[in-house]
N, C-alpha and C. Protein backbone atom coordinates (compact mmCIF):
# COMPACT_ATOMS: atom_id res chain seq x y z
N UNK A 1 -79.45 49.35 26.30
CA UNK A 1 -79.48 50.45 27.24
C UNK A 1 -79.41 51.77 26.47
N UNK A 2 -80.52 52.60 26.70
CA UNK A 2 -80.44 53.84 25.96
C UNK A 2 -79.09 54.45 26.45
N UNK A 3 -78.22 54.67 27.46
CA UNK A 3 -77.32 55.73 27.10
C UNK A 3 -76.51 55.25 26.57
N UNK A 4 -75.96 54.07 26.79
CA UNK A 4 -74.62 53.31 26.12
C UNK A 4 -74.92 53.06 24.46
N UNK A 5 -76.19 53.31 24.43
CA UNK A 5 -76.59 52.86 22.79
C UNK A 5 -76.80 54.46 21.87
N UNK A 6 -77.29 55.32 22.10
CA UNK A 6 -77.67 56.55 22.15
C UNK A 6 -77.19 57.83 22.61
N UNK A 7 -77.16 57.73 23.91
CA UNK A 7 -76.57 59.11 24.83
C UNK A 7 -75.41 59.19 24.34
N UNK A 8 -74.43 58.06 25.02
CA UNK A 8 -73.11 57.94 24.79
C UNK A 8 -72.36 58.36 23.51
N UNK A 9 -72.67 57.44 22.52
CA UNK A 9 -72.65 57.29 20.99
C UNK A 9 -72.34 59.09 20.58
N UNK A 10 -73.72 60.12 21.09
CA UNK A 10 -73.57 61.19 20.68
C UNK A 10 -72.95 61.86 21.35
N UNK A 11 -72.31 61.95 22.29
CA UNK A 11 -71.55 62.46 23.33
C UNK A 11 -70.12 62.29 22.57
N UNK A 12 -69.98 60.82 22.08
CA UNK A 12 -68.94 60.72 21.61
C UNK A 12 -68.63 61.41 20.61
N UNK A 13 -69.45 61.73 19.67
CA UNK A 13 -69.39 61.92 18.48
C UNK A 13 -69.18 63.41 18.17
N UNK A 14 -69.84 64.34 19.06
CA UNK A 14 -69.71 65.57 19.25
C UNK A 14 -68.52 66.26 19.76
N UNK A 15 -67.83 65.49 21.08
CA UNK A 15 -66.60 65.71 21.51
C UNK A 15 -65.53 65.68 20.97
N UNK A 16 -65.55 64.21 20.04
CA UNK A 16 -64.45 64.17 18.99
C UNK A 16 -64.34 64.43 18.16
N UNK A 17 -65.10 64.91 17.28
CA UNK A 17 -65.29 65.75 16.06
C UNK A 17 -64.77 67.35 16.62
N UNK A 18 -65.33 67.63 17.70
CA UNK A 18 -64.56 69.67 18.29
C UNK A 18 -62.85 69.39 18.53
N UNK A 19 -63.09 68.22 19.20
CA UNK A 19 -61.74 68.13 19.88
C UNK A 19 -60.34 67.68 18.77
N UNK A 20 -60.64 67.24 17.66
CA UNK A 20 -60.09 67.03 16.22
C UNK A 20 -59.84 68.16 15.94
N UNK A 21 -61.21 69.37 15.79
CA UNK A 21 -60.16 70.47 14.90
C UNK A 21 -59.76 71.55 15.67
N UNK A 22 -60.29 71.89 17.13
CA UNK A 22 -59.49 72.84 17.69
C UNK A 22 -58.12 71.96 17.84
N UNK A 23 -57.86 70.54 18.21
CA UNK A 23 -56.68 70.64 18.41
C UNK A 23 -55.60 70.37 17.40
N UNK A 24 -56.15 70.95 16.47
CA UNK A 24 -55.35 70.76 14.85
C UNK A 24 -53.97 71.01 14.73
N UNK A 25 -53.56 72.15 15.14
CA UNK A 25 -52.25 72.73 15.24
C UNK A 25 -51.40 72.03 16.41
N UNK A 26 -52.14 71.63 17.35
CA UNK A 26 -51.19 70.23 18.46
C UNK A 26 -50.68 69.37 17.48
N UNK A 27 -51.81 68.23 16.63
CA UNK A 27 -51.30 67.31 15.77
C UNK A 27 -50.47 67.33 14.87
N UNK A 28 -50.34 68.94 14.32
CA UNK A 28 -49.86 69.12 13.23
C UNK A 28 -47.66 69.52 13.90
N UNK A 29 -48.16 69.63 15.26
CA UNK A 29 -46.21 70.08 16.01
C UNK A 29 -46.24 68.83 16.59
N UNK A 30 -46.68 67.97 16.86
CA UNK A 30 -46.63 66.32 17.36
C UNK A 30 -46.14 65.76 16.54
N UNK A 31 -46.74 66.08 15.27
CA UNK A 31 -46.45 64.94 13.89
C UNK A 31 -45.34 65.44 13.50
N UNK A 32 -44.66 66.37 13.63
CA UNK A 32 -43.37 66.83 13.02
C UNK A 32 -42.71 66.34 14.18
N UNK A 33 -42.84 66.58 15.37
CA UNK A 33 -41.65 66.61 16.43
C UNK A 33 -41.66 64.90 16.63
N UNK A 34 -42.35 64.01 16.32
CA UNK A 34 -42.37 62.64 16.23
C UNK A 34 -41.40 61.82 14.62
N UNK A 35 -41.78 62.71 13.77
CA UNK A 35 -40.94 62.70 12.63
C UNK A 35 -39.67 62.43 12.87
N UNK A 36 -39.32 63.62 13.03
CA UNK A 36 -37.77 63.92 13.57
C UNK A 36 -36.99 63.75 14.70
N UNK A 37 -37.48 63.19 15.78
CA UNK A 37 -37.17 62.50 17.21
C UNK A 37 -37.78 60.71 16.94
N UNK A 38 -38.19 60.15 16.47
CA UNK A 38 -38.44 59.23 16.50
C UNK A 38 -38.28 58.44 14.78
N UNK A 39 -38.43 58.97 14.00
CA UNK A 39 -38.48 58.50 13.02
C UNK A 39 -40.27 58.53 12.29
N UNK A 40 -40.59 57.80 11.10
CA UNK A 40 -41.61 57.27 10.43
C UNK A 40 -42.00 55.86 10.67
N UNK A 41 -43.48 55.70 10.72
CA UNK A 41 -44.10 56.94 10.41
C UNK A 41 -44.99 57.39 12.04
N UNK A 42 -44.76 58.57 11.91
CA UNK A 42 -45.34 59.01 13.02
C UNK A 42 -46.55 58.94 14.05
N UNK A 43 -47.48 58.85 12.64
CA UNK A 43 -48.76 58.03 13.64
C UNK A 43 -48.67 56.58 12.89
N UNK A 44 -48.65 55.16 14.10
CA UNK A 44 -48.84 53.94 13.32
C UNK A 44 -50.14 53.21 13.82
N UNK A 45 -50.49 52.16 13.15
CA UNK A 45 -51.80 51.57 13.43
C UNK A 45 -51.15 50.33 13.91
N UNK A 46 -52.28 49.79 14.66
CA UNK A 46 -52.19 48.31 15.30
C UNK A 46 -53.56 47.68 15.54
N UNK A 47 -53.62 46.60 15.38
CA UNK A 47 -54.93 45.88 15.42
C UNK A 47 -55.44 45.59 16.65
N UNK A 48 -56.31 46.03 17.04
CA UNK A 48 -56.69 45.90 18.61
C UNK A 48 -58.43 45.16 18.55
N UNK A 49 -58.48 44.29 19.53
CA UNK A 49 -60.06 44.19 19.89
C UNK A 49 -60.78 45.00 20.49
N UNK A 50 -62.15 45.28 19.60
CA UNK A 50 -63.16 46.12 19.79
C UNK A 50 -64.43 45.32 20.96
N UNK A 51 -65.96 46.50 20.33
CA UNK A 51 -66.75 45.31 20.84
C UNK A 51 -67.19 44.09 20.80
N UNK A 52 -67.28 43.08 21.60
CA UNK A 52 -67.40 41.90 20.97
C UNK A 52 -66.05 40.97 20.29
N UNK A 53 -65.21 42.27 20.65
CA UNK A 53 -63.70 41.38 20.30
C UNK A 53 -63.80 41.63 18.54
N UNK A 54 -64.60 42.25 18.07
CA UNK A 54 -64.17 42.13 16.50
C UNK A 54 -63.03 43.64 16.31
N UNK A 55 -62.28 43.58 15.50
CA UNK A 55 -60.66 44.09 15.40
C UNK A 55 -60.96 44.93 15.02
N UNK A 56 -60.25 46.28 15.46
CA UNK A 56 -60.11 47.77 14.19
C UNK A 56 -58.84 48.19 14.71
N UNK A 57 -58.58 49.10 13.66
CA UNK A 57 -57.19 49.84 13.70
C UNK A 57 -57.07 50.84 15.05
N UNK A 58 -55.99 50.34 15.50
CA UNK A 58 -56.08 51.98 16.69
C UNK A 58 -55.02 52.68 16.02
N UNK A 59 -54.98 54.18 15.97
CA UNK A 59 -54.30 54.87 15.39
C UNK A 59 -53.65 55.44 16.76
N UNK A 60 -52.02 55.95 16.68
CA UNK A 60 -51.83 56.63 18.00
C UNK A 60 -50.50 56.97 17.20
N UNK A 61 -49.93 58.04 18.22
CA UNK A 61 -48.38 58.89 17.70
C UNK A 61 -47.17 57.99 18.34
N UNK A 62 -46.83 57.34 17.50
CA UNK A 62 -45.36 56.27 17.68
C UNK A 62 -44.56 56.91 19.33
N UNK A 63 -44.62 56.33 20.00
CA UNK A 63 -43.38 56.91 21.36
C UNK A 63 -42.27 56.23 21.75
N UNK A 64 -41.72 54.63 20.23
CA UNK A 64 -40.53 54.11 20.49
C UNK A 64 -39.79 54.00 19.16
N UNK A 65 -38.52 54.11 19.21
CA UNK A 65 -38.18 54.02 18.16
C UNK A 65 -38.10 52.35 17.63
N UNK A 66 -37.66 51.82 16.47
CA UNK A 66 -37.73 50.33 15.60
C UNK A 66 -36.39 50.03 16.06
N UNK A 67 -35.60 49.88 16.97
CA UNK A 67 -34.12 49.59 17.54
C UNK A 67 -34.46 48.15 17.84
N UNK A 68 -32.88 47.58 16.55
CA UNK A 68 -33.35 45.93 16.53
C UNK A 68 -32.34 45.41 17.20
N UNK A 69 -31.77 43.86 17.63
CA UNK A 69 -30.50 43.45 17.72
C UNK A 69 -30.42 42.89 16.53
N UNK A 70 -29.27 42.39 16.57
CA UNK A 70 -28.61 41.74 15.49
C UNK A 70 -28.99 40.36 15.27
N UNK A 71 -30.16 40.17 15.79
CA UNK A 71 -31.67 39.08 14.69
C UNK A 71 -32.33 39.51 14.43
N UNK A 72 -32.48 41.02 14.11
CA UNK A 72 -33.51 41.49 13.60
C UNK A 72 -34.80 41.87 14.81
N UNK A 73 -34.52 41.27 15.90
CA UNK A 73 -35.73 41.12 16.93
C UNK A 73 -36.13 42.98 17.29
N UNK A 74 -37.08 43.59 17.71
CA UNK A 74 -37.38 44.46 18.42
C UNK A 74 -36.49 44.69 19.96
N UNK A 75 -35.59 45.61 20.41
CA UNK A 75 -35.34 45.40 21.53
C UNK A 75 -36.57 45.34 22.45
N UNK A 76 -36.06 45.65 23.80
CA UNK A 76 -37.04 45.65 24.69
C UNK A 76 -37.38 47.41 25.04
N UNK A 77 -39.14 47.46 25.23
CA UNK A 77 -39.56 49.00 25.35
C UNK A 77 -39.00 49.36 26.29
N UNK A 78 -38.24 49.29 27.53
CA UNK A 78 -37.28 50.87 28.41
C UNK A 78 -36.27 50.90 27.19
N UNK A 79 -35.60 50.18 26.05
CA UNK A 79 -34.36 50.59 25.62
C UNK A 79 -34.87 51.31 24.32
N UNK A 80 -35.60 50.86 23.85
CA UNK A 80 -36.65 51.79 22.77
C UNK A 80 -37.52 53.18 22.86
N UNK A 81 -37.96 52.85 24.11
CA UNK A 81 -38.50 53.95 24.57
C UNK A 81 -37.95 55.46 25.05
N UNK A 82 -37.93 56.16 24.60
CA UNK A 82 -37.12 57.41 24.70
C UNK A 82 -37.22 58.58 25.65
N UNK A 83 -36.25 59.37 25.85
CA UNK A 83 -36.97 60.67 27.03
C UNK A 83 -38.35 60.89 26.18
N UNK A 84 -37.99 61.61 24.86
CA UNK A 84 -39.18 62.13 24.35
C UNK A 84 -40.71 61.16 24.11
N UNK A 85 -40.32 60.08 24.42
CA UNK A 85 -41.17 58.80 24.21
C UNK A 85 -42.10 58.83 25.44
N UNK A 86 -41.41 58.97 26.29
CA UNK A 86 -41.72 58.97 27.64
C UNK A 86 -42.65 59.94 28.18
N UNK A 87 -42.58 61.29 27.52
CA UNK A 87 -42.99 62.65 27.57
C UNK A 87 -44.27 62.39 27.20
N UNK A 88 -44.60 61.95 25.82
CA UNK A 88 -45.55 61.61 25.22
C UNK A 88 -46.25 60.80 25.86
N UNK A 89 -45.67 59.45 26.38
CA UNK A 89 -46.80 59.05 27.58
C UNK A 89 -47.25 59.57 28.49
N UNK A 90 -46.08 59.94 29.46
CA UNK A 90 -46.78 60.97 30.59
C UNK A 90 -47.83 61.75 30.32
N UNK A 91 -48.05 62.60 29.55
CA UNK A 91 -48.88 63.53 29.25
C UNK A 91 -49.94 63.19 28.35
N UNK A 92 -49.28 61.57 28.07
CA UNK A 92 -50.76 60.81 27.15
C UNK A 92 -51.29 61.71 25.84
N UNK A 93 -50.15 62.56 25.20
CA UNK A 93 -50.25 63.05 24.09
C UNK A 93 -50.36 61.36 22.98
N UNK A 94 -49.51 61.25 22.86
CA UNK A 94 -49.93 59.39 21.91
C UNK A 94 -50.81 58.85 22.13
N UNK A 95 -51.94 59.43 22.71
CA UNK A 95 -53.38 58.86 22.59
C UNK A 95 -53.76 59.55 21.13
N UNK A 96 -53.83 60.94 21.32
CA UNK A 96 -54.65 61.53 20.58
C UNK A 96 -54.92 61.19 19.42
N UNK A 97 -54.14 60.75 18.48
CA UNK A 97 -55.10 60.18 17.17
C UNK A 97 -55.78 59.15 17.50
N UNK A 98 -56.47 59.12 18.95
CA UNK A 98 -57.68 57.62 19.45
C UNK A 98 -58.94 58.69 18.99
N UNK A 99 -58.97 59.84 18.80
CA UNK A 99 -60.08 60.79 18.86
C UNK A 99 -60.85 59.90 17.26
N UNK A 100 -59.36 60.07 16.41
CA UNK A 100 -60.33 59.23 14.94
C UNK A 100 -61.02 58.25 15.16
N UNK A 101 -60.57 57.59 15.83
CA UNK A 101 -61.00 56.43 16.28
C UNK A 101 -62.48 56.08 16.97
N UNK A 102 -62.67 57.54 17.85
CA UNK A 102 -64.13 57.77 18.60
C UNK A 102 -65.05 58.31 17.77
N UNK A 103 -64.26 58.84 17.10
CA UNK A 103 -65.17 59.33 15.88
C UNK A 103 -65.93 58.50 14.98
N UNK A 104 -64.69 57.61 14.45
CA UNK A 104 -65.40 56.76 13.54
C UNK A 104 -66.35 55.54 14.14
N UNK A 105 -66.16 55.70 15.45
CA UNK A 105 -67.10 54.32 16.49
C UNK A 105 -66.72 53.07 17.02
N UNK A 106 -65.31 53.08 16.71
CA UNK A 106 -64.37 51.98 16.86
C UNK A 106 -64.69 52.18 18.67
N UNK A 107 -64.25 53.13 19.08
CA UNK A 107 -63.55 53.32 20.82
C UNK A 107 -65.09 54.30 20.97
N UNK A 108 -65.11 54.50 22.49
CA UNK A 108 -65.62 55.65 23.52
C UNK A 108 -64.80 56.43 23.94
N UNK A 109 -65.05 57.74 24.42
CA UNK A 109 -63.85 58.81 25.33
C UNK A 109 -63.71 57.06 26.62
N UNK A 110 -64.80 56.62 27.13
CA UNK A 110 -64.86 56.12 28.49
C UNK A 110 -65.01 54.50 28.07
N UNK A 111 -64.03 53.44 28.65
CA UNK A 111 -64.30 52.38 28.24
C UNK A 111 -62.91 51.48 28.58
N UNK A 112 -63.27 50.08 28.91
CA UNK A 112 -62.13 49.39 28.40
C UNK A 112 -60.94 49.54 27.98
N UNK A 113 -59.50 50.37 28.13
CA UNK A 113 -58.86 50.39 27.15
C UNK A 113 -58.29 49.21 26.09
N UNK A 114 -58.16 49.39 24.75
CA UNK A 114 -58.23 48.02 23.82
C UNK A 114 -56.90 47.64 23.84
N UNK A 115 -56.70 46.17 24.02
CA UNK A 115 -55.24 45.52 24.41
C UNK A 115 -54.86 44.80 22.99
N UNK A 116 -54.07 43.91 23.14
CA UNK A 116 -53.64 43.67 21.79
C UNK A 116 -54.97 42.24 21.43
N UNK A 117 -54.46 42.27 20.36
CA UNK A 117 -55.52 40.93 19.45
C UNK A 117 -54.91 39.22 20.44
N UNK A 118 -53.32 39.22 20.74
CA UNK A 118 -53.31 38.03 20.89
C UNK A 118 -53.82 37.60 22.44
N UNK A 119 -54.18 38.08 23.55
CA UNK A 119 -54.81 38.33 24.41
C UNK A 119 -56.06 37.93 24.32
N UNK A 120 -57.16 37.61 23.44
CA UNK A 120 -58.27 37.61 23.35
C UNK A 120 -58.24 36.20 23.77
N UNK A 121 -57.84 35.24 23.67
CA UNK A 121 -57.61 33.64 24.01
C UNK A 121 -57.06 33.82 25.42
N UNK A 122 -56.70 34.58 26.07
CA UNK A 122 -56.16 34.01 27.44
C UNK A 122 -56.95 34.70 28.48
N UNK A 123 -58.29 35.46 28.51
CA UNK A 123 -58.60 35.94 28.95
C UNK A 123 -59.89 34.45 29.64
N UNK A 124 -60.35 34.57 30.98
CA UNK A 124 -61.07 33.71 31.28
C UNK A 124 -62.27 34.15 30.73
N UNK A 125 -63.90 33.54 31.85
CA UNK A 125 -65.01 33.81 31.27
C UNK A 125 -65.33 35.26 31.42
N UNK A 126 -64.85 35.13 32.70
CA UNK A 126 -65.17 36.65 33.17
C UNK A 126 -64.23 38.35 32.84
N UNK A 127 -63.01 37.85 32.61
CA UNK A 127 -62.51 38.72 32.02
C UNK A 127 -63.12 39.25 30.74
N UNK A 128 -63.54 38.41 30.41
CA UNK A 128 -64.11 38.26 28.64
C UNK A 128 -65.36 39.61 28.27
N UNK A 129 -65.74 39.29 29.68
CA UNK A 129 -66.72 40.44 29.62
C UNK A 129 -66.54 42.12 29.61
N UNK A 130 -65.08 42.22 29.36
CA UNK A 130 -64.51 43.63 29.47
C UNK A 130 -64.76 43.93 27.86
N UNK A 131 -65.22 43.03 27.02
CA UNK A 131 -65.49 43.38 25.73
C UNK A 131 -67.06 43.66 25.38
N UNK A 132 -67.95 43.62 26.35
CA UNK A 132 -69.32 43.86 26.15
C UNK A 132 -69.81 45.31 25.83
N UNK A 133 -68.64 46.17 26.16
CA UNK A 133 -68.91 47.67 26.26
C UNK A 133 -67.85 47.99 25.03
N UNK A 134 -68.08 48.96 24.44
CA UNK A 134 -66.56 49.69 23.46
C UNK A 134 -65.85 50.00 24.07
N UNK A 135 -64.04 49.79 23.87
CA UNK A 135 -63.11 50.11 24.63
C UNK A 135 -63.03 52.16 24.79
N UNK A 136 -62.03 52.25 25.60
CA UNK A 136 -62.03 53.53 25.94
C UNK A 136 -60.87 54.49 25.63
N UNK A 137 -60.72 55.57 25.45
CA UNK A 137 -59.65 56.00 25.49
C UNK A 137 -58.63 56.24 27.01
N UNK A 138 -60.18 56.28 27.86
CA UNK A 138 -59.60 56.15 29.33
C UNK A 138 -60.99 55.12 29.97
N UNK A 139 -60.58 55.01 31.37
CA UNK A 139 -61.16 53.78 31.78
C UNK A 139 -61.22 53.44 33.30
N UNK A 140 -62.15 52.80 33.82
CA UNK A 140 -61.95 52.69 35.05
C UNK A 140 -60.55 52.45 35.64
N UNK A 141 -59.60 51.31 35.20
CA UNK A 141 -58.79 50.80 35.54
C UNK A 141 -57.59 52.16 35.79
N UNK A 142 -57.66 52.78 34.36
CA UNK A 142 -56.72 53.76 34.19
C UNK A 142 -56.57 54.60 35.25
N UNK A 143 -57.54 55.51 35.88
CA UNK A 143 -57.79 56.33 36.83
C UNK A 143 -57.64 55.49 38.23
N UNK A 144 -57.42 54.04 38.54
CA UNK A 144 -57.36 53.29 39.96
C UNK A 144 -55.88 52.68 39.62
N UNK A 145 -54.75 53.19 38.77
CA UNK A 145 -54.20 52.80 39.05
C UNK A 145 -53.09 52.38 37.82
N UNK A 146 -53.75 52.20 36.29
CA UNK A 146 -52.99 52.41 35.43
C UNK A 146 -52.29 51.08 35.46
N UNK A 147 -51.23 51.27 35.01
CA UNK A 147 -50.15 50.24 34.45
C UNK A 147 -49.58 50.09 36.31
N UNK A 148 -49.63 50.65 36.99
CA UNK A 148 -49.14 50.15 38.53
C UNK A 148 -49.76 48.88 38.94
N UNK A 149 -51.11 48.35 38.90
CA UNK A 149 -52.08 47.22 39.22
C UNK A 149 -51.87 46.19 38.61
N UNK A 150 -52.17 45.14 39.25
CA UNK A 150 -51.92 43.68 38.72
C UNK A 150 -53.02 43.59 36.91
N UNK A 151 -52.44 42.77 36.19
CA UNK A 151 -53.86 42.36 34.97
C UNK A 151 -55.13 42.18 35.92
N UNK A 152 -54.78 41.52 36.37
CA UNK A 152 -56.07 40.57 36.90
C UNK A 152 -57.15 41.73 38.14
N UNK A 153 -56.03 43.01 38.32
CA UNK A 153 -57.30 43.93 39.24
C UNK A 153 -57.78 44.90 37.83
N UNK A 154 -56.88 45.03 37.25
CA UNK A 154 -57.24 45.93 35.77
C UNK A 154 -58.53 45.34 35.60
N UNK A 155 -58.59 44.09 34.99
CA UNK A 155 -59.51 43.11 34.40
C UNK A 155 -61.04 43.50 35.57
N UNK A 156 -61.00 43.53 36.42
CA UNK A 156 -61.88 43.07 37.20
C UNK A 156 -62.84 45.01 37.42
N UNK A 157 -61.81 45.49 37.16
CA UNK A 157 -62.03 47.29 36.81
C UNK A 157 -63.17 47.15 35.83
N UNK A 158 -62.38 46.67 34.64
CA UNK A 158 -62.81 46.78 33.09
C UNK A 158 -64.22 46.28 33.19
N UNK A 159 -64.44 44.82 34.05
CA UNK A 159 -65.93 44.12 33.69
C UNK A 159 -66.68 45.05 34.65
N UNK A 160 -66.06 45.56 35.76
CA UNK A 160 -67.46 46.27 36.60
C UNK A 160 -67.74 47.50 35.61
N UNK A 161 -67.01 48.09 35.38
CA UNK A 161 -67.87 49.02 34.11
C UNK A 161 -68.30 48.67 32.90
N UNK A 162 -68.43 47.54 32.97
CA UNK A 162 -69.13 47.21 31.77
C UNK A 162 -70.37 46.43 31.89
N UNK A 163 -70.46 46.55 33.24
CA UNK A 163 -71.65 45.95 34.26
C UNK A 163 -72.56 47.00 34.33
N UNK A 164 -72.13 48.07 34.94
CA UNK A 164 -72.25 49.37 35.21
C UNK A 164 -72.21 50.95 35.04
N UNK A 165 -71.95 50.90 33.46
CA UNK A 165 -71.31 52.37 32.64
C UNK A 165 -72.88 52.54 33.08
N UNK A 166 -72.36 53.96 33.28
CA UNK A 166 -73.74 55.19 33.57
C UNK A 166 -73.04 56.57 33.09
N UNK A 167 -73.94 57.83 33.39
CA UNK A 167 -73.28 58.96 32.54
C UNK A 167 -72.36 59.12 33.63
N UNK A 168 -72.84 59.19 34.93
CA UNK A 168 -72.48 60.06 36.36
C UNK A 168 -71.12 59.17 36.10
N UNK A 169 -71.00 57.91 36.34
CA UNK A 169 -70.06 57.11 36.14
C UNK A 169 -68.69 57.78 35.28
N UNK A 170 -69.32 57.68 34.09
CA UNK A 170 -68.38 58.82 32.71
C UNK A 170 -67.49 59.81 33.46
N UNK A 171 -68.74 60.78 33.62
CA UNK A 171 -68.34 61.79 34.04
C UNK A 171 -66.78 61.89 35.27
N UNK A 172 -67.21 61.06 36.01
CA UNK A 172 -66.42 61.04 37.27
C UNK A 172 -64.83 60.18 36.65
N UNK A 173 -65.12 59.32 36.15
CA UNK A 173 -63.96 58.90 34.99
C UNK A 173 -62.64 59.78 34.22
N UNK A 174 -63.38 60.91 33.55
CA UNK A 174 -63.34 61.91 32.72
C UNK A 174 -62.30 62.82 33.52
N UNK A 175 -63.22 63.24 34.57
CA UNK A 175 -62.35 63.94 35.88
C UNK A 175 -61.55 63.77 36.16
N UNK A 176 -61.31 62.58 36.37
CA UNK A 176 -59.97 61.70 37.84
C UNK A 176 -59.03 61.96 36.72
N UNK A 177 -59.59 61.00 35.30
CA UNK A 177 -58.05 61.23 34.14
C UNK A 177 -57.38 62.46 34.17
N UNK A 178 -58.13 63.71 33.96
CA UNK A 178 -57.36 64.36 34.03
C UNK A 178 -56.71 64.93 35.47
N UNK A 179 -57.13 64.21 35.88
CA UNK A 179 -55.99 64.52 36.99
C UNK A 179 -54.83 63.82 37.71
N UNK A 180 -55.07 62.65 36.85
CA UNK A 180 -53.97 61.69 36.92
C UNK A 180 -52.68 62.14 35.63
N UNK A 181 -53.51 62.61 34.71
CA UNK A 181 -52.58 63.36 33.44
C UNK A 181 -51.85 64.11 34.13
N UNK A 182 -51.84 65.70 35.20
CA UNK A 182 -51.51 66.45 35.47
C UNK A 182 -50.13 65.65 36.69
N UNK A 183 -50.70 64.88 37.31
CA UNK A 183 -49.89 64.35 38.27
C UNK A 183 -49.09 63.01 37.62
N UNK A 184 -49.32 62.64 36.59
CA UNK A 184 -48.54 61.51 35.83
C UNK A 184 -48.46 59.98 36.78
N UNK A 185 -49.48 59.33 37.17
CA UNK A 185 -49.76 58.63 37.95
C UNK A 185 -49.50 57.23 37.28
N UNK A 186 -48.91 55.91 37.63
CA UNK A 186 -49.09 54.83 37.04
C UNK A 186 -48.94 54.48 35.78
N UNK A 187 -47.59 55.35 35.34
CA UNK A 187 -47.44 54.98 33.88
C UNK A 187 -46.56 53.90 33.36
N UNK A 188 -45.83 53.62 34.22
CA UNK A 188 -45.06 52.11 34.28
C UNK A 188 -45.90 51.28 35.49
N UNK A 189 -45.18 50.13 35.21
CA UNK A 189 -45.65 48.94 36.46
C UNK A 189 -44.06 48.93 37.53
N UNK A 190 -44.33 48.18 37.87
CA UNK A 190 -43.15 48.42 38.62
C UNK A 190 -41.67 47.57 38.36
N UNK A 191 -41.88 46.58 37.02
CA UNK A 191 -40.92 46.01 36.70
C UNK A 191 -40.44 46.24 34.96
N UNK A 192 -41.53 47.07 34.62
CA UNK A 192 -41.10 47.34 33.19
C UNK A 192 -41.66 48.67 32.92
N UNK A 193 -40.93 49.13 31.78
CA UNK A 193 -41.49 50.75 31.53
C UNK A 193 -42.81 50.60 30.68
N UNK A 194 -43.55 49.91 30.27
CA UNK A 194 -44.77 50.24 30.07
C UNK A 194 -45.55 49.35 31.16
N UNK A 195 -46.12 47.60 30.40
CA UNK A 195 -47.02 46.76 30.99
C UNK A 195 -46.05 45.46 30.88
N UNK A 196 -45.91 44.65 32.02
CA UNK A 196 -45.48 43.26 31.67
C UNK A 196 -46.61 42.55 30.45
N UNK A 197 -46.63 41.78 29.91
CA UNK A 197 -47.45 40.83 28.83
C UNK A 197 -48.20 40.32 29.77
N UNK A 198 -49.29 40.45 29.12
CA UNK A 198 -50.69 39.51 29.91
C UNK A 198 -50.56 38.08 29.09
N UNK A 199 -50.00 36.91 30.30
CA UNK A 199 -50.18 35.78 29.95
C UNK A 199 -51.28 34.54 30.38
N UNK A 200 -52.40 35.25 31.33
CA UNK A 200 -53.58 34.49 31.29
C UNK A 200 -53.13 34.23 32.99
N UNK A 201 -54.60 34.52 33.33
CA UNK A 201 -54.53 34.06 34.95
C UNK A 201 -54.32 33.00 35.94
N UNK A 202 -54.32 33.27 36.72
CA UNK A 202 -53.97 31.73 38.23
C UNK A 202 -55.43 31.78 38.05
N UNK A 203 -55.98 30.22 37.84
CA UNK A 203 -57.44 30.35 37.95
C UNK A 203 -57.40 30.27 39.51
N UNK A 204 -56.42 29.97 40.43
CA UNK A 204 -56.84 30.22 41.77
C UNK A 204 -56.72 31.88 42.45
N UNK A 205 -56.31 32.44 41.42
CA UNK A 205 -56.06 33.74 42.55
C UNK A 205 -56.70 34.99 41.98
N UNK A 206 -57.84 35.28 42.97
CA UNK A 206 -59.01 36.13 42.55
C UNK A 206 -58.53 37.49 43.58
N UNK A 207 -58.40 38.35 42.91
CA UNK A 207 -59.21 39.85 43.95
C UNK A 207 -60.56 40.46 43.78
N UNK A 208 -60.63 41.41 44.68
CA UNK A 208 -61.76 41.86 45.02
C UNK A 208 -61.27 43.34 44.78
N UNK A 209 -62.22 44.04 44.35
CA UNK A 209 -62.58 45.32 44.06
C UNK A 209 -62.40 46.34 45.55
């Protein structure tokens, strides 16, 4: 498809390259105020599936601190997760080093957002297809609803745009985010402060769009 192969691609490429150095001096009071409220290192990487499910680094600004128990384990993210942690989500500042990321061709501004690597096995046939498109920094799902919606309506978000990415589509995407940014919409679920773990679906229990 010429735009998803072409249009897009340069759309991307242009946006995130401006949007890198005007917002230079943001990254540069993020990366300090993440320093020193959270610890090192400030921006960390994690291995996420791309298109086609093959892996790249997502880069993003840390929003929990490394608080272990006494096995060493990770606590759990509401006890890790901090006011200032929190801030940073709301306002989806800890995206922004995803811009390197659009840059270098890993992600789209519009797409899929990329979940973790061990997920790639529990996803059915059709979920599967949320990897046909490059993930996003924002996304259908994000703008209907975010971390509030079941996996399985997320999922079903993710494949219709990947059925269906168009520019008008983008565009209207682009919009809603930010206006879900301004109003801080769906940033927890309703039983945990980020996402419960996606452990693979009821093959009997389908929704509808």
């Amino acid at each position: 498809m010429i735009y998803t192969r072409f249009v897009k691609r340069f759309i991307d490429i242009i946006l995130s390259l401006c949007a890198l150095i005007i917002l230079l001096p943001v990254y540069l009071v993020l990366f300090i105020l993440v320093r020193v409220k959270l610890g090192k290192p400030a921006v960390f990487t994690q291995d996420r599936p791309g298109l086609h499910g093959k892996i790249f680094k997502l880069y993003k600004f840390r929003s929990m601190t490394d608080e272990r128990d006494k096995n060493g384990e990770l606590l759990p993210d509401e006890v890790r997760l901090t006011k200032f942690g929190r801030i940073l989500r709301a306002t989806s500042l800890d995206e922004l080093p995803e811009f390197y990321n659009i840059l270098k061709g890993d992600m789209s501004f519009v797409g899929p957002r990329p979940l973790l690597v061990r997920y790639l096995d529990r996803y059915n046939e059709e979920q599967a297809h949320r990897h046909d498109v490059l993930p996003g920094l924002t996304g259908l799902a994000q703008v209907n609803g975010r971390n509030a919606i079941t996996w399985e309506k997320k999922f079903e978000y993710d494949v219709y745009y990947a059925r269906n990415v168009s520019f008008l589509m983008d565009v209207k995407i682009v919009l809603m985010t930010v206006k879900k940014v301004f109003v801080r919409e769906g940033i927890s679920s309703g039983t945990h402060a980020t996402m419960e773990e996606f452990m693979g679906s009821d093959p009997e229990k389908k929704e509808g769009l």
